[in-house]
C-alpha atoms as a PDB file:
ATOM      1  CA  UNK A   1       0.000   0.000   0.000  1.00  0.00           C
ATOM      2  CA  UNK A   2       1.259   3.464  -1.335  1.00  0.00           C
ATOM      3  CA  UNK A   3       2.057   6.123   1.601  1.00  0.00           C
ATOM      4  CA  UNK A   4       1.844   8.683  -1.166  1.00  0.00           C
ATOM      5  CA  UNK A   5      -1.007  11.165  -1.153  1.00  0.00           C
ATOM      6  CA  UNK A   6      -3.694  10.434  -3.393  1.00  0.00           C
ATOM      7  CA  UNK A   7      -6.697  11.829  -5.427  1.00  0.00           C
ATOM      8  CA  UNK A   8      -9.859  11.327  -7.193  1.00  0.00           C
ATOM      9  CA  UNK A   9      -9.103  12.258 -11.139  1.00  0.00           C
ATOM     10  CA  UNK A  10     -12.481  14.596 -11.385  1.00  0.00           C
ATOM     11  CA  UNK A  11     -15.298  12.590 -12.950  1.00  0.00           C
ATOM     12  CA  UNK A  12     -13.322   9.114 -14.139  1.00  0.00           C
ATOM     13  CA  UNK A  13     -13.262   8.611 -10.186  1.00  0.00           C
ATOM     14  CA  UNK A  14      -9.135   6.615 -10.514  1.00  0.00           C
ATOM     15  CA  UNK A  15      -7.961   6.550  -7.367  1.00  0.00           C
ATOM     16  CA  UNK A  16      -4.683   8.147  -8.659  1.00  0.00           C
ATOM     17  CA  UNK A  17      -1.129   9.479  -6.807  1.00  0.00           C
ATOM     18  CA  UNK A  18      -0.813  12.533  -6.418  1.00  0.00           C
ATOM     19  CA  UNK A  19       2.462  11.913  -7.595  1.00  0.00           C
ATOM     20  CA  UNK A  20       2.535  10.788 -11.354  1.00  0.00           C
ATOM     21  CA  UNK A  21       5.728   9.675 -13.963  1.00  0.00           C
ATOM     22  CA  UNK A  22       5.868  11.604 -16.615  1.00  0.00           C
ATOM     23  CA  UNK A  23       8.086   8.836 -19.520  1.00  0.00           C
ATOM     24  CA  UNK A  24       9.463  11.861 -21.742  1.00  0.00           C
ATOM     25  CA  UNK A  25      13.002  11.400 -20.187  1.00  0.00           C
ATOM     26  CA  UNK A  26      12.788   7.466 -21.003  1.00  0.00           C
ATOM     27  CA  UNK A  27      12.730   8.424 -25.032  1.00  0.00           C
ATOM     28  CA  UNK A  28      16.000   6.978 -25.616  1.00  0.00           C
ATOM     29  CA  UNK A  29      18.939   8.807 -28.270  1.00  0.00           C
ATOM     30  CA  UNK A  30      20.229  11.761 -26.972  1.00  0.00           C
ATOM     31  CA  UNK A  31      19.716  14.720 -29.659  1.00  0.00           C
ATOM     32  CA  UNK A  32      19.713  18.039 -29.189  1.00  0.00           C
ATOM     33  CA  UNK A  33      17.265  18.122 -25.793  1.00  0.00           C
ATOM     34  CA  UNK A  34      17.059  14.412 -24.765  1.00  0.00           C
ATOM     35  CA  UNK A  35      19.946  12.620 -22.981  1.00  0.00           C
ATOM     36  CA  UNK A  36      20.839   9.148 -23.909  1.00  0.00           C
ATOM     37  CA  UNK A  37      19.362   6.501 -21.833  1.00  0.00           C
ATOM     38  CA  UNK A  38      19.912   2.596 -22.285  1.00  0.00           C
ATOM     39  CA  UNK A  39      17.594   0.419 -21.818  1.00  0.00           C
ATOM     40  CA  UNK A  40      18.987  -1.568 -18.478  1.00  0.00           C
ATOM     41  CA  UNK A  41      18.650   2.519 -17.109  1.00  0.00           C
ATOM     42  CA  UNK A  42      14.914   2.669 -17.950  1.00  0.00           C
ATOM     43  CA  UNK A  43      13.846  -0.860 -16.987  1.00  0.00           C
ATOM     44  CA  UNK A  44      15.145  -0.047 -13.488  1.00  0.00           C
ATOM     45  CA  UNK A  45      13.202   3.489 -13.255  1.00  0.00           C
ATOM     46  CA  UNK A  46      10.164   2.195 -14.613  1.00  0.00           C
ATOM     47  CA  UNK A  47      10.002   0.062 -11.908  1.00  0.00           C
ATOM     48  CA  UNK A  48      11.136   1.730  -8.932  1.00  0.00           C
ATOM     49  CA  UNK A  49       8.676   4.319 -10.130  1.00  0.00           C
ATOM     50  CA  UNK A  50       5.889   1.506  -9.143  1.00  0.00           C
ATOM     51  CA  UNK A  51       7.450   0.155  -6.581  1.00  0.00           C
ATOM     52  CA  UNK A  52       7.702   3.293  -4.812  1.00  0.00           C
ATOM     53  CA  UNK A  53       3.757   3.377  -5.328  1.00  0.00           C
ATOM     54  CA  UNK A  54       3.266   5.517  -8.247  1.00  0.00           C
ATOM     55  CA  UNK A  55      -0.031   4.550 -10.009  1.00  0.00           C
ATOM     56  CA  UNK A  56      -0.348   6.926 -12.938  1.00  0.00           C
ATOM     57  CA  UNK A  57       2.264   7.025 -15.940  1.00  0.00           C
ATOM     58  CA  UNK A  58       1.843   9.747 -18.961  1.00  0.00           C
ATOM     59  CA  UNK A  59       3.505   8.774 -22.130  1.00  0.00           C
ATOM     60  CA  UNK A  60       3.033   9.766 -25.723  1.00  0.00           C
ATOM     61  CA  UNK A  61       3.726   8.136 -29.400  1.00  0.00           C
ATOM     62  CA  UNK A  62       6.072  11.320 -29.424  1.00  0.00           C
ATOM     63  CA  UNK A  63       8.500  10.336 -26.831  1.00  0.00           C
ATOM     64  CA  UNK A  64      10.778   8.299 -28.663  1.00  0.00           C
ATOM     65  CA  UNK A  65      11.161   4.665 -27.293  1.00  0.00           C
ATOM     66  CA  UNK A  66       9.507   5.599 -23.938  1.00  0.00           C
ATOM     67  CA  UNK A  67       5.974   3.907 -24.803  1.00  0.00           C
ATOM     68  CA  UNK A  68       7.910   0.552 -26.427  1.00  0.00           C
ATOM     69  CA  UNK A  69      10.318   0.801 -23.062  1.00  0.00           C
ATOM     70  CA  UNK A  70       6.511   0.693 -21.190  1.00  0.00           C
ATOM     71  CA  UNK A  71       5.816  -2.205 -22.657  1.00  0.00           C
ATOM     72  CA  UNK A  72       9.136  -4.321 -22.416  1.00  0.00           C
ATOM     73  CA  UNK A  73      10.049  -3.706 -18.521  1.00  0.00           C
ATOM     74  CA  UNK A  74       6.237  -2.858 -17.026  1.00  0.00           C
ATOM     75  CA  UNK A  75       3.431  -4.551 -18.895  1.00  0.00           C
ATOM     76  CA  UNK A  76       3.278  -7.486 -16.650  1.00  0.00           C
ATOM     77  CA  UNK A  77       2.313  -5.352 -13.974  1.00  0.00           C
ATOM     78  CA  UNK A  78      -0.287  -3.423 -15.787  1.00  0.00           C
ATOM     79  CA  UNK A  79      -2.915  -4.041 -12.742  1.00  0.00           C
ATOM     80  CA  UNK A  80      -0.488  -1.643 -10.948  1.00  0.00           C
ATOM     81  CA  UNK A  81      -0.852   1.351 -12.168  1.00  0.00           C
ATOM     82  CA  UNK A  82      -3.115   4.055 -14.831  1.00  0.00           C
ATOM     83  CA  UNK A  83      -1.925   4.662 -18.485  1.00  0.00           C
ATOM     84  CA  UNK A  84      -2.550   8.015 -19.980  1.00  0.00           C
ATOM     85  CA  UNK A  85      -1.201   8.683 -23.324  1.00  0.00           C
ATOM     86  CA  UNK A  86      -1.763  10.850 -26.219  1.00  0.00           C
ATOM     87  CA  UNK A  87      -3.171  11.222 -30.334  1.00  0.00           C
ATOM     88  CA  UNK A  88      -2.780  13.483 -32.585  1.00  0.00           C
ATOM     89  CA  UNK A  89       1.273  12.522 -33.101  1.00  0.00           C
ATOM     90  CA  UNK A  90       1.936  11.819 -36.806  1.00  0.00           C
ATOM     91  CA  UNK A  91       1.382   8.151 -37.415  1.00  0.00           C
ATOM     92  CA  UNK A  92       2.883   6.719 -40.825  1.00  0.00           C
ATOM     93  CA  UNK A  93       3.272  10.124 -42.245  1.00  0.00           C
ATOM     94  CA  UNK A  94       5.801  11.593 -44.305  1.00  0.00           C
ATOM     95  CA  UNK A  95       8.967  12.866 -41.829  1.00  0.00           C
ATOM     96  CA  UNK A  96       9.104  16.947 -41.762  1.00  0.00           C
ATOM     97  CA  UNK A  97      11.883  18.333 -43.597  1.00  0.00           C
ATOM     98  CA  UNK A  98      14.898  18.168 -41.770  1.00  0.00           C
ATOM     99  CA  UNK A  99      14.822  21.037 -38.714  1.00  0.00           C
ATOM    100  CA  UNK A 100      11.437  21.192 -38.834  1.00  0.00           C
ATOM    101  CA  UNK A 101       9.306  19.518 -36.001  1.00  0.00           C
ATOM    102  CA  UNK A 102       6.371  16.852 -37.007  1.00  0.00           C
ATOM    103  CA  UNK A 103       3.012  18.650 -37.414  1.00  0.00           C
ATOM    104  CA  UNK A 104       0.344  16.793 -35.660  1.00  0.00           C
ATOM    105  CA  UNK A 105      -2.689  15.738 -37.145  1.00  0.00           C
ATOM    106  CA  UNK A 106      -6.243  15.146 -35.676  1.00  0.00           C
ATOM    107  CA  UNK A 107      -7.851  13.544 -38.995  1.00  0.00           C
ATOM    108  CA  UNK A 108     -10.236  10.394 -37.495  1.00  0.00           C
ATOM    109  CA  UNK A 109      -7.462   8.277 -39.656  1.00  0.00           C
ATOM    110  CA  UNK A 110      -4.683   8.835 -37.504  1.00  0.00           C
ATOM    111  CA  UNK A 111      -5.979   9.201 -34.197  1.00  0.00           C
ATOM    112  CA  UNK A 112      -7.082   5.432 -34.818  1.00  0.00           C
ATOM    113  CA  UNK A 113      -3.749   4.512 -35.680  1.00  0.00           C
ATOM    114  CA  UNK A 114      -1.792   6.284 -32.344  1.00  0.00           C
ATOM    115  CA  UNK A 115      -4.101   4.674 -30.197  1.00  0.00           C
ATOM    116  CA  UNK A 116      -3.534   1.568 -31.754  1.00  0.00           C
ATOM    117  CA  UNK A 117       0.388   1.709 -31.944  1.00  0.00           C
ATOM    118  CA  UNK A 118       0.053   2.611 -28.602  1.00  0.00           C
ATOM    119  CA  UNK A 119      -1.819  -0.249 -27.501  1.00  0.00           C
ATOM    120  CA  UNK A 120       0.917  -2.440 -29.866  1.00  0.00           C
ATOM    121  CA  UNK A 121       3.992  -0.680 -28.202  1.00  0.00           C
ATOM    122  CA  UNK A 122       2.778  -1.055 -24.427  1.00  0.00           C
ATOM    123  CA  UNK A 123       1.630  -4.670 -24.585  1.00  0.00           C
ATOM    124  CA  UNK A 124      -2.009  -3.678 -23.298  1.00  0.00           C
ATOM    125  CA  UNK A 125      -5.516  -4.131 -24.575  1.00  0.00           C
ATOM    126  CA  UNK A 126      -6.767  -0.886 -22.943  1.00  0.00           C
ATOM    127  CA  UNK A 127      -5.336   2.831 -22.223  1.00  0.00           C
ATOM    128  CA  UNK A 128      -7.086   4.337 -19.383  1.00  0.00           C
ATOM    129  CA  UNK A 129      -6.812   7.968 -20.407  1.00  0.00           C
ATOM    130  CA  UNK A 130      -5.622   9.426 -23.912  1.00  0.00           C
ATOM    131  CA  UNK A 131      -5.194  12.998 -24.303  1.00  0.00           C
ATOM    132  CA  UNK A 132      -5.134  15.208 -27.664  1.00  0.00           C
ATOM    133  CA  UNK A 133      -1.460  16.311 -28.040  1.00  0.00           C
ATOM    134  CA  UNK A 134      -0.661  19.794 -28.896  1.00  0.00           C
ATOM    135  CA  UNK A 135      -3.478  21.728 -27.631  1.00  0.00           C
ATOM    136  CA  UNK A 136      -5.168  21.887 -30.940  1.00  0.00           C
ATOM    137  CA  UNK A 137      -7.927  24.678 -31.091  1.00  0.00           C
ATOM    138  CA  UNK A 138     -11.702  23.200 -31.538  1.00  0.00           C
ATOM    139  CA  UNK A 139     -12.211  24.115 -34.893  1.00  0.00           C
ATOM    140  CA  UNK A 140      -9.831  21.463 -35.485  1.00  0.00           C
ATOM    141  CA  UNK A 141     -11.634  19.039 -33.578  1.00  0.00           C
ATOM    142  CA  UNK A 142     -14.745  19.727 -34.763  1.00  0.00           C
ATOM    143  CA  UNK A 143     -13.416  19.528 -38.282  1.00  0.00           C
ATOM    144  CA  UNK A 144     -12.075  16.553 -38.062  1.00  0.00           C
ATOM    145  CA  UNK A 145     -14.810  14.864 -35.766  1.00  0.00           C
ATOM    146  CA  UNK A 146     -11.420  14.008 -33.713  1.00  0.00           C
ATOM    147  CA  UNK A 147     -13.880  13.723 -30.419  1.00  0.00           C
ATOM    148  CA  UNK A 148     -15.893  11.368 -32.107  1.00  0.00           C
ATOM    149  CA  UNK A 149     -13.019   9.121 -33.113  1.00  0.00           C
ATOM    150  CA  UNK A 150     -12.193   8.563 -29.361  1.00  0.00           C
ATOM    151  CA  UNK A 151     -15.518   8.394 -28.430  1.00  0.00           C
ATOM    152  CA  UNK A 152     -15.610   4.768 -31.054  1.00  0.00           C
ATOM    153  CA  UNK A 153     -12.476   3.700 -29.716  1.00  0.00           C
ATOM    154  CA  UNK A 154     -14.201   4.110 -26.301  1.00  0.00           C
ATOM    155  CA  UNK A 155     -17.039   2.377 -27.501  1.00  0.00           C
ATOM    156  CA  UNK A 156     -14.916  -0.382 -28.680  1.00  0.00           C
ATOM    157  CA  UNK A 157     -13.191  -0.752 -25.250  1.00  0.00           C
ATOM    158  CA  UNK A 158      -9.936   0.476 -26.354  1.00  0.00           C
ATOM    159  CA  UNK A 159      -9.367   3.601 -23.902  1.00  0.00           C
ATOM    160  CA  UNK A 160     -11.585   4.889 -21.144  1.00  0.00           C
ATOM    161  CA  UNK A 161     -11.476   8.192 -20.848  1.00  0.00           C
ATOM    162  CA  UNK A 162     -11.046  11.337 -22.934  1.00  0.00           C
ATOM    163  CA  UNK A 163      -8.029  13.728 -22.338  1.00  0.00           C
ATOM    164  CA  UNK A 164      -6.787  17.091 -23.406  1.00  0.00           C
ATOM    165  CA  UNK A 165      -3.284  18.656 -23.471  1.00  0.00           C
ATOM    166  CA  UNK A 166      -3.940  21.899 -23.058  1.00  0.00           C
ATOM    167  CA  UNK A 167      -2.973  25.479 -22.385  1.00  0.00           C
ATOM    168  CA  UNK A 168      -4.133  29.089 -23.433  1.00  0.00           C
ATOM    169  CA  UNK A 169      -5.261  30.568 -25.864  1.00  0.00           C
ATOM    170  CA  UNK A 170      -7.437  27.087 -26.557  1.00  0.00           C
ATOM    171  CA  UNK A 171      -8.403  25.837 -22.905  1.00  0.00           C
ATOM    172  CA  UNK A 172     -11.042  27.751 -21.851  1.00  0.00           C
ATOM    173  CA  UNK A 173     -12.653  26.420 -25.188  1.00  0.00           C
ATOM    174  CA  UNK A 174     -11.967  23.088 -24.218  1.00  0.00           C
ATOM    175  CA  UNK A 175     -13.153  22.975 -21.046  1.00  0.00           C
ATOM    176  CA  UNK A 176     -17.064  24.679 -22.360  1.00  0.00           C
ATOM    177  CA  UNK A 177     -17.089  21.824 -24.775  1.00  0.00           C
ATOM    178  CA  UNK A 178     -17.713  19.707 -21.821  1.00  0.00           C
ATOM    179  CA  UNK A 179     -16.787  15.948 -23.059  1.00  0.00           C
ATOM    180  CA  UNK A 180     -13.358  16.090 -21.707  1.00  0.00           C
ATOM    181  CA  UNK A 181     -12.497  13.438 -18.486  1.00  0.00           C
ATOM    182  CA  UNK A 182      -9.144  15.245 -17.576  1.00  0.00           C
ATOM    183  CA  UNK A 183      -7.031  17.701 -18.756  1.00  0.00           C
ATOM    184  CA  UNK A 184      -2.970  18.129 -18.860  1.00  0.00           C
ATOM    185  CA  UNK A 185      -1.988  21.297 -18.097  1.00  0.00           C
ATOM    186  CA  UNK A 186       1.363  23.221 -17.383  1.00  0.00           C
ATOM    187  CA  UNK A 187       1.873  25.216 -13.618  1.00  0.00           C
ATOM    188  CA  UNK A 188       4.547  25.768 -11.412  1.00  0.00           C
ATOM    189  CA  UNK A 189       5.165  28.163  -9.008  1.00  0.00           C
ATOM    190  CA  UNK A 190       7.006  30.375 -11.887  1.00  0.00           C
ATOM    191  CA  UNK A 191       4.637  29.638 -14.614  1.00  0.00           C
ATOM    192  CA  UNK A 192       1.347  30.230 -12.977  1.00  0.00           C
ATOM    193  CA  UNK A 193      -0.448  31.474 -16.163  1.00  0.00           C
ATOM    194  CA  UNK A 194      -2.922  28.909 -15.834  1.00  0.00           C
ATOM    195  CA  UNK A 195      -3.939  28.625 -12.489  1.00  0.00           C
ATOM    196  CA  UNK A 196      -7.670  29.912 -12.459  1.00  0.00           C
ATOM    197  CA  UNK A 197      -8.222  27.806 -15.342  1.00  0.00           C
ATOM    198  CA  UNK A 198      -7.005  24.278 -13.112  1.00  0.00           C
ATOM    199  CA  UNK A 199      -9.862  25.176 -10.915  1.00  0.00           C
ATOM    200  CA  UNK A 200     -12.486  25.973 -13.625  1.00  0.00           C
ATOM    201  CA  UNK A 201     -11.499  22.176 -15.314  1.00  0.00           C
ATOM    202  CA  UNK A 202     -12.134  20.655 -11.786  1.00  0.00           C
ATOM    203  CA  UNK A 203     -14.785  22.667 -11.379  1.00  0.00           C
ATOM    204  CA  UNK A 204     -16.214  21.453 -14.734  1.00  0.00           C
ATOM    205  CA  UNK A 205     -15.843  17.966 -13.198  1.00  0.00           C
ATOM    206  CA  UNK A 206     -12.582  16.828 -15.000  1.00  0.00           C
ATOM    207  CA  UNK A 207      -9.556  15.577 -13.764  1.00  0.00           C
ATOM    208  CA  UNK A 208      -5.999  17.615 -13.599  1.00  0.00           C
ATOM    209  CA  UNK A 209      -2.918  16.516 -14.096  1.00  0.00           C
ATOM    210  CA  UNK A 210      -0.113  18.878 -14.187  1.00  0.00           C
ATOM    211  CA  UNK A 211       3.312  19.364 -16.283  1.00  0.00           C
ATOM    212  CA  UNK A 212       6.249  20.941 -15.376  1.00  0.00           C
ATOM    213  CA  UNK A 213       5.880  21.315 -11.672  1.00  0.00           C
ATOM    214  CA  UNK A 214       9.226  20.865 -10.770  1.00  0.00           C
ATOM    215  CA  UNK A 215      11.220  21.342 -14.732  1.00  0.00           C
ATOM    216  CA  UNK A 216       9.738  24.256 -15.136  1.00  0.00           C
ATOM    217  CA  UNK A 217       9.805  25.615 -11.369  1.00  0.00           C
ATOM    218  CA  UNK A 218      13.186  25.541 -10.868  1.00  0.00           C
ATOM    219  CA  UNK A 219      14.419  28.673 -10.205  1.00  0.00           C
ATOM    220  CA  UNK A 220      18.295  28.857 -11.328  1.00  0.00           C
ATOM    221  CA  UNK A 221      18.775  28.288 -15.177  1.00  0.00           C
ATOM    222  CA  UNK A 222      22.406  27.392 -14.523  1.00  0.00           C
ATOM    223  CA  UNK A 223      21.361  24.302 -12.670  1.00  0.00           C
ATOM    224  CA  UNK A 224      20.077  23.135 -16.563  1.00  0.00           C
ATOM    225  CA  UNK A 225      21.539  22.444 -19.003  1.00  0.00           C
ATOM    226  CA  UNK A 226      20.438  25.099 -21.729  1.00  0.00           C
ATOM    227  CA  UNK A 227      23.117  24.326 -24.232  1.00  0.00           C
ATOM    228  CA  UNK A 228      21.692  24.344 -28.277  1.00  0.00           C
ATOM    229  CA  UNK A 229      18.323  25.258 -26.814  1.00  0.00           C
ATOM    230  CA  UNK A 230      16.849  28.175 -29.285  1.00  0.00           C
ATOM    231  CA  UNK A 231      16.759  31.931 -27.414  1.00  0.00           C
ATOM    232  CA  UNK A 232      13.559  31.960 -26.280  1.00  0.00           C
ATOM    233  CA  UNK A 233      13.694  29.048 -24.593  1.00  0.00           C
ATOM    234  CA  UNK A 234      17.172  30.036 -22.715  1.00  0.00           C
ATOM    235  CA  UNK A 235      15.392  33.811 -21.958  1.00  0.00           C
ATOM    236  CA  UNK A 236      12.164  31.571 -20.421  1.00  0.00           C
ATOM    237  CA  UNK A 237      14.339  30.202 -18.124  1.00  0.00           C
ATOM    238  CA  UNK A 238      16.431  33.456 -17.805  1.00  0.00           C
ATOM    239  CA  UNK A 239      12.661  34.567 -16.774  1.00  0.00           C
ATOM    240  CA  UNK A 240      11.997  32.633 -14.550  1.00  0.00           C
ATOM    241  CA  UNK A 241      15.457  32.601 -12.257  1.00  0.00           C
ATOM    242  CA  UNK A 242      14.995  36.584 -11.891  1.00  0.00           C
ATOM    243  CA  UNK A 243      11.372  35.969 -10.444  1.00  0.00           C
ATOM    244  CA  UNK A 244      12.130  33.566  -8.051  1.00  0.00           C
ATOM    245  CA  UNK A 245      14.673  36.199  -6.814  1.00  0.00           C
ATOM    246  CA  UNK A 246      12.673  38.693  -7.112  1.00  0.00           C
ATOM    247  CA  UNK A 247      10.251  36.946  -5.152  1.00  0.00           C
ATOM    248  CA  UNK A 248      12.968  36.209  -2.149  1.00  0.00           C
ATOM    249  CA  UNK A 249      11.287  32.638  -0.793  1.00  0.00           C
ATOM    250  CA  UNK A 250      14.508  31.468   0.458  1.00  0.00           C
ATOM    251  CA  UNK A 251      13.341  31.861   4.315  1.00  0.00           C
ATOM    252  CA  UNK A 252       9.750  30.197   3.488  1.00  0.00           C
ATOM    253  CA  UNK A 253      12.003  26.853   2.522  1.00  0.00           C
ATOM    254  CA  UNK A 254      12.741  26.096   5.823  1.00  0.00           C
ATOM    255  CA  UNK A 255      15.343  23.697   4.774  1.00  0.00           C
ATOM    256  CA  UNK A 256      13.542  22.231   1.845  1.00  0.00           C
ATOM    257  CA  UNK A 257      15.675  22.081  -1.159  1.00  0.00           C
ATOM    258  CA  UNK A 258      14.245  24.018  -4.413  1.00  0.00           C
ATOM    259  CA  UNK A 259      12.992  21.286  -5.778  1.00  0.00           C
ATOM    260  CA  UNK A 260      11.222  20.042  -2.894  1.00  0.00           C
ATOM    261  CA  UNK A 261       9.619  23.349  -2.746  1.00  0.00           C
ATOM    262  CA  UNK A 262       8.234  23.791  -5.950  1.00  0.00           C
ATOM    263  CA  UNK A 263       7.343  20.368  -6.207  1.00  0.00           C
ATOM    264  CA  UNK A 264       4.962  20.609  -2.604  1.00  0.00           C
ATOM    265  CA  UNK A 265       3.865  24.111  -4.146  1.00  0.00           C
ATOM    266  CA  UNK A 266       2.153  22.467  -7.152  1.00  0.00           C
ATOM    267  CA  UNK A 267       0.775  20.033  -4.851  1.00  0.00           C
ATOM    268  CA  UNK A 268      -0.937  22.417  -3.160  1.00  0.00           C
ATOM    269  CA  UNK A 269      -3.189  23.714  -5.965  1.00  0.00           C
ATOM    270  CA  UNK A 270      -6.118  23.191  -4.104  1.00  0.00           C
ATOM    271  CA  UNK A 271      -7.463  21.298  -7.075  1.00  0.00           C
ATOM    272  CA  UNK A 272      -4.783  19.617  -8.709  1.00  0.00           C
ATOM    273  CA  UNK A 273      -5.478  15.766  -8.910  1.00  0.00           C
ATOM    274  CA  UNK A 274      -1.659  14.531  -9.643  1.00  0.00           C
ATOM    275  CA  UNK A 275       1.685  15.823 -11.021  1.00  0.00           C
ATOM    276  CA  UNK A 276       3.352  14.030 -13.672  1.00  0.00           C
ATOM    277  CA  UNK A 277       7.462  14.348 -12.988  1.00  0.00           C
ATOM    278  CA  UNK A 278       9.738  12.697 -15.458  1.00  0.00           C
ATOM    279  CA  UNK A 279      13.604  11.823 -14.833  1.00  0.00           C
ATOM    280  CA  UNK A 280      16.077   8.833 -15.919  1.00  0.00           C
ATOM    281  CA  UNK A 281      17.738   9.191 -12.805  1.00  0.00           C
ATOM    282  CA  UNK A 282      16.270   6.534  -9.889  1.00  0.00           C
ATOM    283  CA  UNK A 283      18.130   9.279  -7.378  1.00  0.00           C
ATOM    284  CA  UNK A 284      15.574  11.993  -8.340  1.00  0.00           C
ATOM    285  CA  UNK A 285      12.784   9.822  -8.533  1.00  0.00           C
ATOM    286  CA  UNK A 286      13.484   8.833  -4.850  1.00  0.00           C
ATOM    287  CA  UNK A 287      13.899  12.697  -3.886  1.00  0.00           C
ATOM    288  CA  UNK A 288      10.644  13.117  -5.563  1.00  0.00           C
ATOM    289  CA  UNK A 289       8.924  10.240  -3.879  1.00  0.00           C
ATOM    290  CA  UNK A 290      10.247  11.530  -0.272  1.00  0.00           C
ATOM    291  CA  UNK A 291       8.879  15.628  -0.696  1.00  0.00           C
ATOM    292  CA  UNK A 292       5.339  14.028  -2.467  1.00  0.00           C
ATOM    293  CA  UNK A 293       5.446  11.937   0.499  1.00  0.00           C
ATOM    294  CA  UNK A 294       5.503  15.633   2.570  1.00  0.00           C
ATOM    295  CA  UNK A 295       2.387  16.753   0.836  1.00  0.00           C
ATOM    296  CA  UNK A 296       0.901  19.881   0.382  1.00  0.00           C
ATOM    297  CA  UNK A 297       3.118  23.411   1.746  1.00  0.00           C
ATOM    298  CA  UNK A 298       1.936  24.540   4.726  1.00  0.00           C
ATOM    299  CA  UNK A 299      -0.755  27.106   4.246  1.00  0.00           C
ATOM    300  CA  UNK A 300       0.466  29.908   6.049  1.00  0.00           C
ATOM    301  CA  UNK A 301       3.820  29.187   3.806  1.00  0.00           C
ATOM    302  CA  UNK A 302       1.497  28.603   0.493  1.00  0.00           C
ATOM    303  CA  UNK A 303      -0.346  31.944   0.947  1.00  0.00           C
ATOM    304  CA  UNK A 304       3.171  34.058   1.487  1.00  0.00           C
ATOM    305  CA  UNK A 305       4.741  32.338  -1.383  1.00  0.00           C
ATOM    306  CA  UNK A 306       1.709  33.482  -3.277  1.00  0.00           C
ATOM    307  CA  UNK A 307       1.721  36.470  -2.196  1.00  0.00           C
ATOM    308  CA  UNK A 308       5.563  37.308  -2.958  1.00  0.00           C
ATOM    309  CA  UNK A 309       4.983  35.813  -6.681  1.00  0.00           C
ATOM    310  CA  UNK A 310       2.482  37.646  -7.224  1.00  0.00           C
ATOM    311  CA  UNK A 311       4.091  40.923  -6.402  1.00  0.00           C
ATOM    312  CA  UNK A 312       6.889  39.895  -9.276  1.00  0.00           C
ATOM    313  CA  UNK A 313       4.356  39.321 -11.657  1.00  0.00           C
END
């Protein structure tokens, strides 16, 4: 039995951690932004991640080898945890040209085929949540009756619950079309754009599960690696190092490291459901596991750190 906090995922009702893996960093070659990691590396994360009592793993088609990786090390303990995944990724479709990223596509044609690669690659008959990559704006959907195409794979038994990947300008859309069981969405305490509209999808009855609670809360750039990364990402993270300073939280930590800190500040959204939190490293996972463990910021410490952020803007 799990001693990590948990949470009902809005309307699905999954028991889920509070706590989630994120299986970006498990996508395999290197490259420009992803470090290499072998297989024996992923194999053990994968499952420490469970059997530190993690139940709910995000992946996508677009992560490289992480969904194939799923299937090899975990898929014979499938009863242990939630998959969420994503559709929309470019399935048997010409490759971009070369330094150009793969446009996604939301045609009823190749949402079928991610789901069902997915379901190949992970060695399951079922995904429990897939989510439309890429945030794509509902015109799209509608155009494409991509909705409906989940809705026969649902029918069919395939996945169980509709997801979106979302952020502005498109979420508050999303969230008044109203067939959506959970939504991905990115917060941290230095990337707070969205946090009104996490309460609004809970309050809509959907699920929450949040990106980049720790990545993209840390506050000093130089602790990442920014090398080959295009200017504005390297002035985003330039960004956000000057408002942590600016904000001065250092005596609210109370001996927590930085990454303890953000990570207990996302959890205590008031109506976050879980926070997905990827690494390769079974070190960080464990430091991870330990401050989730902590739960929630205190709330006199929660209300000052808000209250500091918000006077940096």
């Amino acid at each position: 039995m799990s001693d990590l906090p948990t949470a009902t995922l809005g309307r699905t009702n999954l028991e889920i951690t509070k706590l989630g893996y994120g299986a970006m960093e498990l996508r395999g070659g290197g490259g420009r932004r992803a470090r290499t990691v072998d297989d024996d590396t992923a194999g053990q994360v994968l499952n420490a991640v469970l059997d530190a009592g993690i139940n709910f793993i995000d992946t996508s088609p677009d992560y490289g080898l992480a969904e194939e990786r799923i299937g090899k090390f975990i898929s014979h303990r499938r009863d242990e945890f939630f998959l969420a995944s994503k559709c929309g990724c470019p399935i048997n479709l010409a490759p971009p040209a070369e330094g150009q990223r793969p446009a996604h596509v939301f045609t009823r044609e190749n949402i079928r085929a991610g789901v069902e690669q997915s379901l190949e690659r992970m060695k399951t008959d079922h995904l429990d949540l897939v989510q439309f990559h890429a945030n794509p704006a509902r015109s799209v959907l509608e155009e494409n009756e991509s909705v409906e195409e989940l809705n026969a794979l649902q029918s069919e038994g395939k996945i169980r619950f509709l997801g979106m990947s979302g952020t502005l300008p498109h979420l508050p859309d999303h969230i008044a079309m109203g067939v959506f069981d959970a939504f991905q969405i990115p917060y941290s305490a230095l990337e707070r754009e969205h946090e009104q509209l996490i309460t609004d999808a809970a309050n809509a009855g959907s699920g929450t599960i949040i990106r980049g609670g720790v990545a993209r809360g840390m506050p000093a750039a130089e602790n990442l690696d920014l090398s080959g990364l295009p200017d504005r990402f390297r002035e985003m993270y330039e960004q956000r190092r000057r408002r942590w300073e600016g904000a001065n939280l250092d005596d609210l930590m109370e001996g927590m490291s930085a990454m303890e800190f953000t990570l207990r500040f996302t959890l205590s959204h008031p109506h976050m459901s879980t926070t997905i939190v990827g690494t390769a490293n079974s070190e960080h996972l464990a430091g991870n596991v330990d401050a989730a463990r902590k739960g929630p910021l205190p709330d006199d410490i929660y209300q000052e750190a808000l209250r500091r952020l918000d006077s940096v803007g």
